[in-house]
Protein backbone atom coordinates (compact mmCIF):
# COMPACT_ATOMS: atom_id res chain seq x y z
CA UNK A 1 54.80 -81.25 43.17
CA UNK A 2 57.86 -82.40 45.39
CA UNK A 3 60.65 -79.81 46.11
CA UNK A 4 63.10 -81.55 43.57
CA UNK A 5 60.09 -81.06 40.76
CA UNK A 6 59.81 -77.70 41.49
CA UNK A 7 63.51 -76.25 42.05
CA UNK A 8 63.79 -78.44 38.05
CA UNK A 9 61.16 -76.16 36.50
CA UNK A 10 62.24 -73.15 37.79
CA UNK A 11 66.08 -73.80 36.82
CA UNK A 12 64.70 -74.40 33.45
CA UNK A 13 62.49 -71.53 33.37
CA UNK A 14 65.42 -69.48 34.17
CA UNK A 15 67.16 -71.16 31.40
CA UNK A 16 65.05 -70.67 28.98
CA UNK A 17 64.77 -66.85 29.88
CA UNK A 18 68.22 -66.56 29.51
CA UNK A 19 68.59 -68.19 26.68
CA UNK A 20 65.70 -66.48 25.23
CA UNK A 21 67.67 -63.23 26.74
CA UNK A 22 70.87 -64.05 25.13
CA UNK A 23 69.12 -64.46 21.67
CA UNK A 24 67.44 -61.39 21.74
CA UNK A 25 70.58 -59.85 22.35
CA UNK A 26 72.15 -61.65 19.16
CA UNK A 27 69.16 -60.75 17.15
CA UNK A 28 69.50 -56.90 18.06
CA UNK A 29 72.89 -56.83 17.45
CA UNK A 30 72.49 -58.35 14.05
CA UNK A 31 69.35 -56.13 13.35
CA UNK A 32 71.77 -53.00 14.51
CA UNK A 33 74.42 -54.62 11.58
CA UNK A 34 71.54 -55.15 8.66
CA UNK A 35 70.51 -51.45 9.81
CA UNK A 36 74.11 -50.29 9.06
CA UNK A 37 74.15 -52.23 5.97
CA UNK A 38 70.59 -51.03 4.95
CA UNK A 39 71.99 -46.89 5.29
CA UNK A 40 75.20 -47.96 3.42
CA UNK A 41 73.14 -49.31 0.53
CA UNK A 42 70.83 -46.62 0.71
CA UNK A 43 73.48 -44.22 0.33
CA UNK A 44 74.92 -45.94 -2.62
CA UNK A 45 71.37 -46.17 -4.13
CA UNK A 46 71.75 -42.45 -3.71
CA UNK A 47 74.86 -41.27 -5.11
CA UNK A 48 74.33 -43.84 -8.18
CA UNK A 49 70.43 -42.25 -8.88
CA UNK A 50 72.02 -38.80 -8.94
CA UNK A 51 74.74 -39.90 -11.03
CA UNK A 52 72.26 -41.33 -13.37
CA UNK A 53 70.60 -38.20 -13.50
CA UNK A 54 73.46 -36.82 -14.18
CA UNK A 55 74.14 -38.98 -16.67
CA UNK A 56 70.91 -38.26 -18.68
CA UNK A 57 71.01 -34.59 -18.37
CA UNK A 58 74.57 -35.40 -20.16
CA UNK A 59 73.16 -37.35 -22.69
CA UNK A 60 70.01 -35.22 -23.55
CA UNK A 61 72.13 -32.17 -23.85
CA UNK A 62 74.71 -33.97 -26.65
CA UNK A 63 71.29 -35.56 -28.26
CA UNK A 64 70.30 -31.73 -28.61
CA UNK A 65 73.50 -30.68 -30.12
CA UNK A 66 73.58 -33.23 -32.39
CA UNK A 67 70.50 -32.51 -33.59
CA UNK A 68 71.65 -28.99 -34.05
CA UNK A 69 74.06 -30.19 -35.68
CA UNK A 70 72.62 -32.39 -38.19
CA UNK A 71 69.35 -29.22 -38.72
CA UNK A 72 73.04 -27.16 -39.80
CA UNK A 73 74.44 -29.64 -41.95
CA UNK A 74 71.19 -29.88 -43.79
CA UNK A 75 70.71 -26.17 -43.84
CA UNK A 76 74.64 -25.91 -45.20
CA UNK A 77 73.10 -28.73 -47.69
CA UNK A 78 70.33 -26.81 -49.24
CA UNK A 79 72.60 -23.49 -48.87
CA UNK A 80 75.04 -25.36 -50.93
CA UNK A 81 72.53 -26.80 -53.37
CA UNK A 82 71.41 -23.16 -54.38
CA UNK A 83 74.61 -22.04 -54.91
CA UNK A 84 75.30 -24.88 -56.86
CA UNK A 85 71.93 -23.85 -58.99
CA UNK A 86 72.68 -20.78 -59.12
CA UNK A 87 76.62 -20.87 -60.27
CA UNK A 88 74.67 -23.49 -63.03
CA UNK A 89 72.76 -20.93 -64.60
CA UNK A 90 75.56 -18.15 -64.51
CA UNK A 91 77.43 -20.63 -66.42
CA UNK A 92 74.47 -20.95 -68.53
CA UNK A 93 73.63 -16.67 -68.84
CA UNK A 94 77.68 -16.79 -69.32
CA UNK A 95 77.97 -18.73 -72.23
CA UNK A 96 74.88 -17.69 -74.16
């Protein structure tokens, strides 16, 4: 291999590392920026779980009261059904 030959390779070896150097640092960099990106979403992911816990703690409290409402409502029915009976047949005892 002549001088020439030789000094060639070697500039392009030195190239190449650079190169190689240079896109390593570009690659970091944008790893570093998905990284960033990654903990913001994770963060988000989060706040929005625990607000959807939230959420359904909300929701299965008003489902209970609602069905404590409506076990009232049918209680107040029957209540009002036996009243209704009953002020029947002191109508009935009243007019006999």
């Amino acid at each position: 291999m002549t001088t020439p030959d030789f000094l060639d390779r070697l500039v392009g070896i030195f190239q190449n590392a650079i190169a190689s150097t240079q896109e390593n640092a570009q690659l970091r960099v944008e790893n570093a920026q998905l990284n960033a990106t990654n903990t913001d979403l994770q963060a988000k992911l989060d706040a929005a779980t625990a607000t959807s816990a939230d959420l359904q703690t909300r929701l299965d409290a008003t489902t209970a009261s609602l069905n404590e409402d409506e076990i009232d409502k049918a209680n107040t029915a029957s209540k009002l059904a036996s009243l209704e009976q009953l002020a029947s047949q002191l109508e009935s005892i009243s007019t006999q």
